[in-house]
C-alpha atoms as a PDB file:
ATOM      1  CA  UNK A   1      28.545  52.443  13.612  1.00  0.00           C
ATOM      2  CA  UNK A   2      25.320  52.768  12.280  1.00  0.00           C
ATOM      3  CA  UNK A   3      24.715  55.457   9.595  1.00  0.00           C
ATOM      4  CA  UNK A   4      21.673  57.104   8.665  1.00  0.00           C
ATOM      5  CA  UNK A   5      21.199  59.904   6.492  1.00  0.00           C
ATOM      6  CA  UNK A   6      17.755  61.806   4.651  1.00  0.00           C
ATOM      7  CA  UNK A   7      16.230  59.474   2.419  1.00  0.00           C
ATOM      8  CA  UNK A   8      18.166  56.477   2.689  1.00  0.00           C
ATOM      9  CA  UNK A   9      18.059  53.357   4.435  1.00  0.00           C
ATOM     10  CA  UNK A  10      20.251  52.534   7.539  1.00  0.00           C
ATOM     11  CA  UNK A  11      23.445  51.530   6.528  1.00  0.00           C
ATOM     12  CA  UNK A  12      26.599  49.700   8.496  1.00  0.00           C
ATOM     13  CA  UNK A  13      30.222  49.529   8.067  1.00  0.00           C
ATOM     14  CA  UNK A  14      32.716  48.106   9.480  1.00  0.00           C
ATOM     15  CA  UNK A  15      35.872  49.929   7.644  1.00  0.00           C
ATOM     16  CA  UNK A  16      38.413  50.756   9.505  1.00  0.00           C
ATOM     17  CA  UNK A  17      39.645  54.581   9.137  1.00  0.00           C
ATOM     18  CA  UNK A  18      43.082  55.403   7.431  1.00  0.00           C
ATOM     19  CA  UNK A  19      44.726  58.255   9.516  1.00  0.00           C
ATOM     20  CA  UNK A  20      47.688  59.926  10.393  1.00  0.00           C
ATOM     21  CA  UNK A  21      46.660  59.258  13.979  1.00  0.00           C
ATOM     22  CA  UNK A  22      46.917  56.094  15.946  1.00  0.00           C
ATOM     23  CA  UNK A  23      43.848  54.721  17.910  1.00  0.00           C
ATOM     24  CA  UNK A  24      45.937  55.329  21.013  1.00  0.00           C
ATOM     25  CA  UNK A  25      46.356  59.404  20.001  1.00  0.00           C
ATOM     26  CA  UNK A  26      43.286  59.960  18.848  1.00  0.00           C
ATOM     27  CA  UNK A  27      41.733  58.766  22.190  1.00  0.00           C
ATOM     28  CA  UNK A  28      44.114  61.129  24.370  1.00  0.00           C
ATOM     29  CA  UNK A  29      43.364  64.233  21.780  1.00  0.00           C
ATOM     30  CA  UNK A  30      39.474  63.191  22.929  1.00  0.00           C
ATOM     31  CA  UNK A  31      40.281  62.924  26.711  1.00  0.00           C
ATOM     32  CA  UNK A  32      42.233  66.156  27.154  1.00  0.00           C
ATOM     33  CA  UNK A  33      39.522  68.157  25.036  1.00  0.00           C
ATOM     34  CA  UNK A  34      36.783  66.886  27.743  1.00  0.00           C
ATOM     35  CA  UNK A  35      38.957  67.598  30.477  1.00  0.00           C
ATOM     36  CA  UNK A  36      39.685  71.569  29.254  1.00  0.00           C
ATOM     37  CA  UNK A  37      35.975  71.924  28.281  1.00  0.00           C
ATOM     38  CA  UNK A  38      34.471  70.497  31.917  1.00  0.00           C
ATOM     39  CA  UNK A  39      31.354  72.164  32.121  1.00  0.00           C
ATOM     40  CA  UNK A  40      27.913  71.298  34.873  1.00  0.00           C
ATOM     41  CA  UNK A  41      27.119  67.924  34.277  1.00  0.00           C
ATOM     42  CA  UNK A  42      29.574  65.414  34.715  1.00  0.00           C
ATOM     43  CA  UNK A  43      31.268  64.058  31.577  1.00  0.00           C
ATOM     44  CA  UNK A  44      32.732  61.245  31.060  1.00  0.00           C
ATOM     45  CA  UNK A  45      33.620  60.931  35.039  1.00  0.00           C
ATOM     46  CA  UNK A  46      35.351  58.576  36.917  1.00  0.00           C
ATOM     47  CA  UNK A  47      31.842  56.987  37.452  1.00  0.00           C
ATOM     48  CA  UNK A  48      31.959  55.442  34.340  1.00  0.00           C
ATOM     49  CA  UNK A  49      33.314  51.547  33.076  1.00  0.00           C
ATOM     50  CA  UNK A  50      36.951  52.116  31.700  1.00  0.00           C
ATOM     51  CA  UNK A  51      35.978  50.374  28.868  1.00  0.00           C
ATOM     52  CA  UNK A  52      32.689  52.753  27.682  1.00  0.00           C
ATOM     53  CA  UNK A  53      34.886  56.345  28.842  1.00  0.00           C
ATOM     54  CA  UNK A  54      36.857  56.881  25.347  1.00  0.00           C
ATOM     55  CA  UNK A  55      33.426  56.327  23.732  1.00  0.00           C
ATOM     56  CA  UNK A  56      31.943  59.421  25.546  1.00  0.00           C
ATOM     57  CA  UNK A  57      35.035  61.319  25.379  1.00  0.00           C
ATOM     58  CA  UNK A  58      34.911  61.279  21.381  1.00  0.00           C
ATOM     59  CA  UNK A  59      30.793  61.747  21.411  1.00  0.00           C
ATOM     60  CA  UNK A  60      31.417  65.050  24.180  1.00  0.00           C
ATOM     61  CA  UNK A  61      34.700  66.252  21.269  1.00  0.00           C
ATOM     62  CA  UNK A  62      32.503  65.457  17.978  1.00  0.00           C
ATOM     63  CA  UNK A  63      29.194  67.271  19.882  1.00  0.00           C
ATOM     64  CA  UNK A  64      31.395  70.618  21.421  1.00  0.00           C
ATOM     65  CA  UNK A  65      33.502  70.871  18.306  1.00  0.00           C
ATOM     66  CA  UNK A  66      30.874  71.443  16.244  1.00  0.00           C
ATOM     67  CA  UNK A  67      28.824  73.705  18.314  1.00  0.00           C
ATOM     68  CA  UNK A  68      32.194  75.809  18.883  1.00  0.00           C
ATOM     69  CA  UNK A  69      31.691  76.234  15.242  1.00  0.00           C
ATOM     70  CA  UNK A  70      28.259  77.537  15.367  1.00  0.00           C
ATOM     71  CA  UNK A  71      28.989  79.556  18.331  1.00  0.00           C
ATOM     72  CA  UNK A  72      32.443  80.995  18.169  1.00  0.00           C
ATOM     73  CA  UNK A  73      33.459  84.655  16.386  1.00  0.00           C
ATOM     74  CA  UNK A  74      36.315  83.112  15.146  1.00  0.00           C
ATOM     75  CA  UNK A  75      34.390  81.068  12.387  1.00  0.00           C
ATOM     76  CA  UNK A  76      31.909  83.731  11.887  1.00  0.00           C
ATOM     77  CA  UNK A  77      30.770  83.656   8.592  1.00  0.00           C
ATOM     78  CA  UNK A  78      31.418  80.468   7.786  1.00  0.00           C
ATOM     79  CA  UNK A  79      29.504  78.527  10.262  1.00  0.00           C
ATOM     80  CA  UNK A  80      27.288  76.212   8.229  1.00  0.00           C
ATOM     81  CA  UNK A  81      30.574  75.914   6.101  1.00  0.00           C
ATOM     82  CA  UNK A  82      32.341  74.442   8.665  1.00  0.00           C
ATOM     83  CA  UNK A  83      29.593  72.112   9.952  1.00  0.00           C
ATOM     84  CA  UNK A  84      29.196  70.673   6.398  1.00  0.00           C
ATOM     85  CA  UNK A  85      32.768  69.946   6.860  1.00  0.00           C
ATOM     86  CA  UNK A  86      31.999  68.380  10.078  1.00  0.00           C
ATOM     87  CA  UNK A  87      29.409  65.898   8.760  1.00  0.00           C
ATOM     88  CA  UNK A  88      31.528  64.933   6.020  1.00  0.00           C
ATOM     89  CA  UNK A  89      33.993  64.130   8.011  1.00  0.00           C
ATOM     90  CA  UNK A  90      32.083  61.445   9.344  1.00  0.00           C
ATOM     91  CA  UNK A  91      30.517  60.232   6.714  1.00  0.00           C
ATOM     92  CA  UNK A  92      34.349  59.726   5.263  1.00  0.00           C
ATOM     93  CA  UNK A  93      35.260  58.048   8.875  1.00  0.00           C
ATOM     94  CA  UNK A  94      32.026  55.799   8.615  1.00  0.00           C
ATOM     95  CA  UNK A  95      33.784  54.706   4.728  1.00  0.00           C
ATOM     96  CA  UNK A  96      37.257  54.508   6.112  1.00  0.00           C
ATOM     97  CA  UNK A  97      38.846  57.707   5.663  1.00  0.00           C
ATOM     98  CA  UNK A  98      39.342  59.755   9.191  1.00  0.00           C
ATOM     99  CA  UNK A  99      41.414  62.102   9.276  1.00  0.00           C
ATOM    100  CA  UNK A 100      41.005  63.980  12.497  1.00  0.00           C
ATOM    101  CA  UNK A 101      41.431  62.317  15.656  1.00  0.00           C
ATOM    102  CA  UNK A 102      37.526  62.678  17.037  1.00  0.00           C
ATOM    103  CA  UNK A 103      37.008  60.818  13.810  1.00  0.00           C
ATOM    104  CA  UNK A 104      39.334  58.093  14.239  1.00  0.00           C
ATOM    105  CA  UNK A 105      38.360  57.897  18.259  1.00  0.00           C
ATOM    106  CA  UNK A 106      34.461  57.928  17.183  1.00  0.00           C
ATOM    107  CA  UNK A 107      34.873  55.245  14.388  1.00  0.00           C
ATOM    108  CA  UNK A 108      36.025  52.838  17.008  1.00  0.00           C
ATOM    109  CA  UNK A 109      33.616  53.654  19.317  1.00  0.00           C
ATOM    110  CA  UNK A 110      30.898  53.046  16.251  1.00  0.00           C
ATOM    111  CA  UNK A 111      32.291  49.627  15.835  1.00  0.00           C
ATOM    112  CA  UNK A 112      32.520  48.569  19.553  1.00  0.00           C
ATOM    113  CA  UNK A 113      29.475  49.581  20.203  1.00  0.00           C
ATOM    114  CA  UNK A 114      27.115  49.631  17.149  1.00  0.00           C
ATOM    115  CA  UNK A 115      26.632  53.324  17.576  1.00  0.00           C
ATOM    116  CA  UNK A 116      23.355  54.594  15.541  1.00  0.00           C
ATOM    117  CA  UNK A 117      24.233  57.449  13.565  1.00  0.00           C
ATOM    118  CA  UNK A 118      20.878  59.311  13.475  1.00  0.00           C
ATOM    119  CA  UNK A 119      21.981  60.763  16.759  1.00  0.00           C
ATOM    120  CA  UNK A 120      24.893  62.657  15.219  1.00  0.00           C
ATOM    121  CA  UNK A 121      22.645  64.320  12.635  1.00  0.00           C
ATOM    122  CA  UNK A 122      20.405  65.243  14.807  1.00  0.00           C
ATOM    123  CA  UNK A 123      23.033  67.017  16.751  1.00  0.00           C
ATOM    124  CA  UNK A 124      24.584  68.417  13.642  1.00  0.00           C
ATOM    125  CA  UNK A 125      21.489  69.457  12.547  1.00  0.00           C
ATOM    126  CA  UNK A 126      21.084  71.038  15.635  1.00  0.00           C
ATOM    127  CA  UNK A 127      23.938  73.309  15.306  1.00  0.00           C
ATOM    128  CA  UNK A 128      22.706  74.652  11.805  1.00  0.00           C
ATOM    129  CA  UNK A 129      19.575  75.540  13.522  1.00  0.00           C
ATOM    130  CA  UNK A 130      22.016  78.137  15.886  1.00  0.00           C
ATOM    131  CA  UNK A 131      23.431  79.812  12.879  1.00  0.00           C
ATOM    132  CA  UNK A 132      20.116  80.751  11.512  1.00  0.00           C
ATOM    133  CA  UNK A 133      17.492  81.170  14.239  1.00  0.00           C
ATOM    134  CA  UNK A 134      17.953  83.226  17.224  1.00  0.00           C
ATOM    135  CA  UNK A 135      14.067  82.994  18.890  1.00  0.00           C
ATOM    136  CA  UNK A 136      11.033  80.871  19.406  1.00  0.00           C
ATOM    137  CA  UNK A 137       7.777  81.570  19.982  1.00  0.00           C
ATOM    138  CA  UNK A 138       6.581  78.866  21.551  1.00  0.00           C
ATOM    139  CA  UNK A 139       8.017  76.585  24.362  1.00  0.00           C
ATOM    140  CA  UNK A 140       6.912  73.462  22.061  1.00  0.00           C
ATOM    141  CA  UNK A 141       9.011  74.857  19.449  1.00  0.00           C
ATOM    142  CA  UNK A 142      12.264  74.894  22.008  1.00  0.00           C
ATOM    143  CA  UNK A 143      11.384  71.541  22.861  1.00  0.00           C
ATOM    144  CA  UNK A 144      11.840  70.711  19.266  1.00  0.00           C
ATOM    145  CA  UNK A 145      15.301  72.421  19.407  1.00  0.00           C
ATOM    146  CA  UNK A 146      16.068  70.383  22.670  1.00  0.00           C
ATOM    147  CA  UNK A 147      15.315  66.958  20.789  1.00  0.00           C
ATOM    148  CA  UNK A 148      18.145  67.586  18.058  1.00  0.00           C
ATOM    149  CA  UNK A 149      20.146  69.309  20.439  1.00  0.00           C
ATOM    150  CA  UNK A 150      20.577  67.508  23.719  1.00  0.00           C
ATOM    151  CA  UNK A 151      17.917  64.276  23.605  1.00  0.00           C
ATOM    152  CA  UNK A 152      20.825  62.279  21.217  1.00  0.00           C
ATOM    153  CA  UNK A 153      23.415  62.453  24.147  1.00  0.00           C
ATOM    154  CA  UNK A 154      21.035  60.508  26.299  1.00  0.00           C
ATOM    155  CA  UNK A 155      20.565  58.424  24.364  1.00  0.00           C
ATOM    156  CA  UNK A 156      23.592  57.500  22.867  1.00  0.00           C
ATOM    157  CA  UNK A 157      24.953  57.096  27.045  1.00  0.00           C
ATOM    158  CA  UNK A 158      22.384  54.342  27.284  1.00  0.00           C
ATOM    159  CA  UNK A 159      23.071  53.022  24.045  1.00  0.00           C
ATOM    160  CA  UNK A 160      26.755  52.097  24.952  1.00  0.00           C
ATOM    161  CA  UNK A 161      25.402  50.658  28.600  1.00  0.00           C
ATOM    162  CA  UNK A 162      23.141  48.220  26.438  1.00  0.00           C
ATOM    163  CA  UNK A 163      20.033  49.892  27.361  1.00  0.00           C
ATOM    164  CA  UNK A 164      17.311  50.029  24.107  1.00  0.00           C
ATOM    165  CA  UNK A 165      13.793  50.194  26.022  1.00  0.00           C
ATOM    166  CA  UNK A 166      11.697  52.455  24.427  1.00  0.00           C
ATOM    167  CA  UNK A 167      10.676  53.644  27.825  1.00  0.00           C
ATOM    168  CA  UNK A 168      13.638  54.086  29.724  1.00  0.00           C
ATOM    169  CA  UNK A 169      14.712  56.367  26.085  1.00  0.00           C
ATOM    170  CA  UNK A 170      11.791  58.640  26.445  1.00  0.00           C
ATOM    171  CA  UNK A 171      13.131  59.080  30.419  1.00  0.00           C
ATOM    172  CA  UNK A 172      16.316  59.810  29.499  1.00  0.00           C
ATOM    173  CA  UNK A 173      14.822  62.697  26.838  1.00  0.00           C
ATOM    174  CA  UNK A 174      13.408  64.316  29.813  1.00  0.00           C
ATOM    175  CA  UNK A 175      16.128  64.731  31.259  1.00  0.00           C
ATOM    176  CA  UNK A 176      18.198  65.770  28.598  1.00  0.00           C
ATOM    177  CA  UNK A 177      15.511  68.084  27.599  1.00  0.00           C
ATOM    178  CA  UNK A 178      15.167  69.768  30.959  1.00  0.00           C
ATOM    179  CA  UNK A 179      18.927  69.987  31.433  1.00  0.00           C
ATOM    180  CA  UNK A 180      19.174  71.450  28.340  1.00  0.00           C
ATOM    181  CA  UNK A 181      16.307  74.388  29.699  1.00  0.00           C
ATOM    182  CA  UNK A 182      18.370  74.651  32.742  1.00  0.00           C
ATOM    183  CA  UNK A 183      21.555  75.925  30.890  1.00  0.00           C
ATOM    184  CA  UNK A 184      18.870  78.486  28.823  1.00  0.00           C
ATOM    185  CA  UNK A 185      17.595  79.644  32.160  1.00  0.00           C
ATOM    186  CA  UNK A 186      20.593  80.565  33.722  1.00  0.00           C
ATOM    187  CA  UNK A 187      22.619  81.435  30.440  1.00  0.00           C
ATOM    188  CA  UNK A 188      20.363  84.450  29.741  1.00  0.00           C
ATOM    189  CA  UNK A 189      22.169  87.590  29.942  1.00  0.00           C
ATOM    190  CA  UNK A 190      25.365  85.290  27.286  1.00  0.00           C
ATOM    191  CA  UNK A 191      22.636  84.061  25.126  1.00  0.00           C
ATOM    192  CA  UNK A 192      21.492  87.837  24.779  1.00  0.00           C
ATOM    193  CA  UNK A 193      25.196  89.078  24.024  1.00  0.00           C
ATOM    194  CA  UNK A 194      25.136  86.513  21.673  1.00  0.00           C
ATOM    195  CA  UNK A 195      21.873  88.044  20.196  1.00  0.00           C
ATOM    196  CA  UNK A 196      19.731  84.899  21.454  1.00  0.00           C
ATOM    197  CA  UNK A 197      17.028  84.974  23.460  1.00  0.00           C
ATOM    198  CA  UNK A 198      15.731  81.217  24.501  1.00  0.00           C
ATOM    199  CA  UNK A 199      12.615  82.851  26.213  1.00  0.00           C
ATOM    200  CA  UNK A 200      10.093  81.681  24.280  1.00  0.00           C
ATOM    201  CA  UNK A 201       8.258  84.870  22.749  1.00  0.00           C
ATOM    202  CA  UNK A 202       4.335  83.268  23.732  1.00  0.00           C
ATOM    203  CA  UNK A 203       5.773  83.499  27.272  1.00  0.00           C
ATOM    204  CA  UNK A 204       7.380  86.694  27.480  1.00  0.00           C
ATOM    205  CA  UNK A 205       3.935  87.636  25.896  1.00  0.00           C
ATOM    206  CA  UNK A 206       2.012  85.949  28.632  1.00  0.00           C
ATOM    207  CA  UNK A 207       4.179  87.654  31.198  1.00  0.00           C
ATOM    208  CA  UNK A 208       4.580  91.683  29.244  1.00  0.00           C
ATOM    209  CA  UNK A 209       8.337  90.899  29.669  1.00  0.00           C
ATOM    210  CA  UNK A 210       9.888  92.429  26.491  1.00  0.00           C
ATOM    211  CA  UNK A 211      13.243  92.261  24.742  1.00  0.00           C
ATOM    212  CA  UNK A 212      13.816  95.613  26.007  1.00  0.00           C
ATOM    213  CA  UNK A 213      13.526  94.231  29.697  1.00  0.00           C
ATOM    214  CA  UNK A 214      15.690  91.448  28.737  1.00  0.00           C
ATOM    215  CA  UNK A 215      18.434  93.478  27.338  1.00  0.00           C
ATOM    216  CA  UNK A 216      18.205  96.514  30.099  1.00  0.00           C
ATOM    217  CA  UNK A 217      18.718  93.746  32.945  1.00  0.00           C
ATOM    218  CA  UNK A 218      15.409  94.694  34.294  1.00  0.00           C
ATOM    219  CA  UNK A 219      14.518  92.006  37.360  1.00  0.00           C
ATOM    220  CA  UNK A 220      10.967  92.979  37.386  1.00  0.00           C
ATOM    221  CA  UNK A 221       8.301  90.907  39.422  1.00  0.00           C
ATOM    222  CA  UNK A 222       6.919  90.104  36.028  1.00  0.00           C
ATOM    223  CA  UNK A 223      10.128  88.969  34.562  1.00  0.00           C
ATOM    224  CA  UNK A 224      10.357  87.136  38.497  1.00  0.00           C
ATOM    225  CA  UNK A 225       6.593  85.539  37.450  1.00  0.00           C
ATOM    226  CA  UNK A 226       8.251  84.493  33.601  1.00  0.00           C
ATOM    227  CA  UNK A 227      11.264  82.691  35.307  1.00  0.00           C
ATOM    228  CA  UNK A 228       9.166  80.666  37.860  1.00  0.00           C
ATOM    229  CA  UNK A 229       7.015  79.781  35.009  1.00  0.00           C
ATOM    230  CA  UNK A 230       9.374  78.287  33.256  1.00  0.00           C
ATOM    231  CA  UNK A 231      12.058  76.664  35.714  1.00  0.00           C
ATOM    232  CA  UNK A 232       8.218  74.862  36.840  1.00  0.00           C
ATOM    233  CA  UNK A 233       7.812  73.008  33.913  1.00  0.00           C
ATOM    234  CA  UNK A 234      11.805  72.350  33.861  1.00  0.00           C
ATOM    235  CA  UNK A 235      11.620  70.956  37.280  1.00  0.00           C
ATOM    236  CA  UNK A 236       8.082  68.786  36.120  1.00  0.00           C
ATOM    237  CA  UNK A 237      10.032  67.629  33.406  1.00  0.00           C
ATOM    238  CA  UNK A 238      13.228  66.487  35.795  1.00  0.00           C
ATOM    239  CA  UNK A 239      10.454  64.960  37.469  1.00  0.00           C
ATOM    240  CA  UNK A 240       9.168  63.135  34.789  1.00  0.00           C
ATOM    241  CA  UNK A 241      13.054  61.465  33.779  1.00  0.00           C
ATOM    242  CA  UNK A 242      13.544  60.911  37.601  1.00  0.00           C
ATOM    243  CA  UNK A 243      12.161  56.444  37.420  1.00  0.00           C
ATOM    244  CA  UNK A 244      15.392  56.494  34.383  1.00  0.00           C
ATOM    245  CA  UNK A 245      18.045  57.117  37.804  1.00  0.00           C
ATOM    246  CA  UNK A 246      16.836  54.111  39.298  1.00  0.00           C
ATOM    247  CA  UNK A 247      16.116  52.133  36.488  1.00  0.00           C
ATOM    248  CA  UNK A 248      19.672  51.932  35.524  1.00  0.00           C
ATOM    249  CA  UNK A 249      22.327  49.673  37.340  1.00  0.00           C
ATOM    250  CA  UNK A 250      25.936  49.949  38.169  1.00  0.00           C
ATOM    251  CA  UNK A 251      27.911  52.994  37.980  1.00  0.00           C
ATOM    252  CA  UNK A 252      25.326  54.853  35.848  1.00  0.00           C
ATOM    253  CA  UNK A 253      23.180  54.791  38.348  1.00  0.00           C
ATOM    254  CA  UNK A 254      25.689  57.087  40.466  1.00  0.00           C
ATOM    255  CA  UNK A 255      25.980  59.121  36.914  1.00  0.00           C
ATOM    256  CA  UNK A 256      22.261  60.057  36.554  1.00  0.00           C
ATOM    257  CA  UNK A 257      21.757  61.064  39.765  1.00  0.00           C
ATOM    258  CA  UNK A 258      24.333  63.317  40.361  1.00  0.00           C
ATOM    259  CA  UNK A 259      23.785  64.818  36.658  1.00  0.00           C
ATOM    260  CA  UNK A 260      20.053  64.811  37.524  1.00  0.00           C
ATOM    261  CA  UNK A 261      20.857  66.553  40.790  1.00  0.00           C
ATOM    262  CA  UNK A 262      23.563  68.823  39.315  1.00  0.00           C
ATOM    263  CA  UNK A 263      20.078  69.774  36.835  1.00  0.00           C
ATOM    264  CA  UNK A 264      18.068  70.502  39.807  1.00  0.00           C
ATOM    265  CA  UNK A 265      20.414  72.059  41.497  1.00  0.00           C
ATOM    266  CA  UNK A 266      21.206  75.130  38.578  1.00  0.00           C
ATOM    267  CA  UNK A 267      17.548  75.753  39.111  1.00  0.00           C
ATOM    268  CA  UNK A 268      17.940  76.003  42.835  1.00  0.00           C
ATOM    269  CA  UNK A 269      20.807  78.642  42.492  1.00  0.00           C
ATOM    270  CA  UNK A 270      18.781  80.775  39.625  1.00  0.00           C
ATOM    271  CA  UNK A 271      15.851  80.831  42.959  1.00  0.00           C
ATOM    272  CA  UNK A 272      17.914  81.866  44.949  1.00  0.00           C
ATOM    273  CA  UNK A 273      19.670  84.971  43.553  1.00  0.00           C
ATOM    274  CA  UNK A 274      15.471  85.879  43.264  1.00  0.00           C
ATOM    275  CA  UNK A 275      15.512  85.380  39.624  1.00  0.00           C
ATOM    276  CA  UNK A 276      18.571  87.609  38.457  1.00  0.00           C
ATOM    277  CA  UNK A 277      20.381  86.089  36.020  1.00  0.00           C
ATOM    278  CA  UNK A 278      21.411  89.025  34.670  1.00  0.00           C
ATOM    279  CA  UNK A 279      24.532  90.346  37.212  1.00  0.00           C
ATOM    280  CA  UNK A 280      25.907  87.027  37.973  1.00  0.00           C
ATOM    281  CA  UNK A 281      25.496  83.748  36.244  1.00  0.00           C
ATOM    282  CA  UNK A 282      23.608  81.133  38.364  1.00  0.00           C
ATOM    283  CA  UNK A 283      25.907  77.455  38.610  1.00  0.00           C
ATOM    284  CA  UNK A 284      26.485  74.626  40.347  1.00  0.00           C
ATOM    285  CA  UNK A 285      29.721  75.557  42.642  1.00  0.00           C
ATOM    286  CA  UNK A 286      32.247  73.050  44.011  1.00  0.00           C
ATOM    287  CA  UNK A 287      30.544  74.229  47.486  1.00  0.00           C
ATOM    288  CA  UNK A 288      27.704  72.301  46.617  1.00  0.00           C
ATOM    289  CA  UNK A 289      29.358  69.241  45.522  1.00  0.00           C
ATOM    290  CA  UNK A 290      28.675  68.217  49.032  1.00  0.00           C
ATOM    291  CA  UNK A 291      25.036  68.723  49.271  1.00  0.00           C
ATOM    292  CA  UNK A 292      24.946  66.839  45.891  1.00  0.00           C
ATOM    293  CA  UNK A 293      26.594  63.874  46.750  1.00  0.00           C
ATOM    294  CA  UNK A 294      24.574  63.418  50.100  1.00  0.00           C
ATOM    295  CA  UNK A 295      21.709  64.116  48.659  1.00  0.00           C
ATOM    296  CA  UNK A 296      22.838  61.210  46.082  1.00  0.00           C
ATOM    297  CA  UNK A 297      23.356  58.654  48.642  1.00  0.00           C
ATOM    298  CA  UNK A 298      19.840  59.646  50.426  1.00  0.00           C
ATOM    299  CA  UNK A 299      18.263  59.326  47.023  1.00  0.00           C
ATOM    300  CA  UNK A 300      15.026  57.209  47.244  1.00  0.00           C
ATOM    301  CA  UNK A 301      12.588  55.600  44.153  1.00  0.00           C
END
């Protein structure tokens, strides 16, 4: 795995880590945590090669470990605490030392596959951001959030399928990045418990929706007007990731579109309950696995 760290030059390694846990442990510790923590988009499915699942599994445990610790009571107070434990724990893995089992699983995923490391920065860096800053003003500046905090997945997916082209990456961050507005959109009422509102302030402004509305529920026609808004550029920016779906081969291909679909389909459900988010969270249901998975195999360019 590739390692690379502020103001320093990419480094390599090929150490292996020292741990109480065997290869063979570490990998099942990764494989039930993704199965307990199954969320919208398929993880680590069936869909994938054998051989490239345990590398997701410990990329989906190092990524939702971590942001349990910047989003969980149970380590307030010590958030940023524990996610500078987190990154030293893989710098130690990346020298040979891991000593939890996502470390040991993601070390030999680094070696297998030549894993860059910036991607796990950015994601760690990602989760500092949600211990310190609870609003944006701007919907550039949550695109900036989206880049640390859900573009690296994407990337790291194609990574392990051997795909590098610059193109095909900047597809994949529109997706990422629009999946990643999808779960704002229809997580608005537990952001707000949580004392985070992903509504970017310039549009709320545009719209005269204000935190008051938010946090009395209020389903107004402008708040109706706001939403639309903003699940239009989600769905342009779906749009723009769609050519990666196609561009892909093999099981993958099957992967992408059902995520991409799965995407979609979260903004279909917050449209349908007329914008209220508020009394009942808008998902993808296991009733609409069948309308995914036709509209799958219809799928054309």
């Amino acid at each position: 795995m590739r390692l690379s760290t502020p103001g320093t030059e990419t480094i390599s390694t090929g150490a292996v880590p020292r741990s109480p846990f065997s290869l063979q442990e570490a990998q099942r510790f990764c494989a039930r945590f993704t199965r307990r923590h199954y969320e919208n988009f398929p993880v680590a499915s069936l869909l994938l090669p054998a051989t490239i699942r345990p590398a997701v599994q410990a990329i989906y445990a190092f990524a939702r470990i971590a942001d349990d610790f910047a989003d969980e009571d149970r380590h307030r107070g010590e958030r940023l605490e524990r996610l500078d434990e987190w990154g030293a724990m893989l710098k130690s893995c990346l020298q040979g030392d891991a000593k939890h089992p996502v470390f040991v699983a993601l070390g030999e995923a680094g070696r297998r596959f030549d894993l860059p490391g910036q991607p796990f920065w950015d994601l760690l860096e990602a989760f500092r951001i949600d211990c310190v800053r609870n609003r944006y003003e701007s919907f550039e500046e949550l695109l900036g959030y989206s880049r640390l905090s859900a573009n690296p997945v994407g990337r790291l997916i194609l990574h392990l399928h051997g795909y590098t082209d610059p193109r095909m990456l900047e597809w994949s961050d529109r997706i990422c990045t629009a999946l990643q507005l999808a779960n704002h959109w229809q997580d608005v009422a537990i952001d707000l418990r949580k004392d985070r509102i992903y509504l970017p302030e310039q549009d709320r402004a545009e719209f005269s929706v204000t935190e008051a509305d938010l946090r009395e529920g209020r389903v107004t026609n402008r708040f109706r007007a706001l939403m639309r808004s903003l699940i239009g550029r989600t769905r342009e920016m779906f749009e723009a990731g769609r050519p990666l779906c196609t561009a892909v081969g093999g099981r993958l291909r099957w992967e992408l579109k059902l995520t991409w679909l799965g995407g979609t389909r979260i903004l279909d459900a917050i449209e349908a309950v007329d914008y209220d988010v508020f009394r009942r969270r808008p998902r993808v249901r296991a009733a609409d696995a069948p309308r995914i998975l036709g509209r799958a195999v219809r799928w054309r360019n």
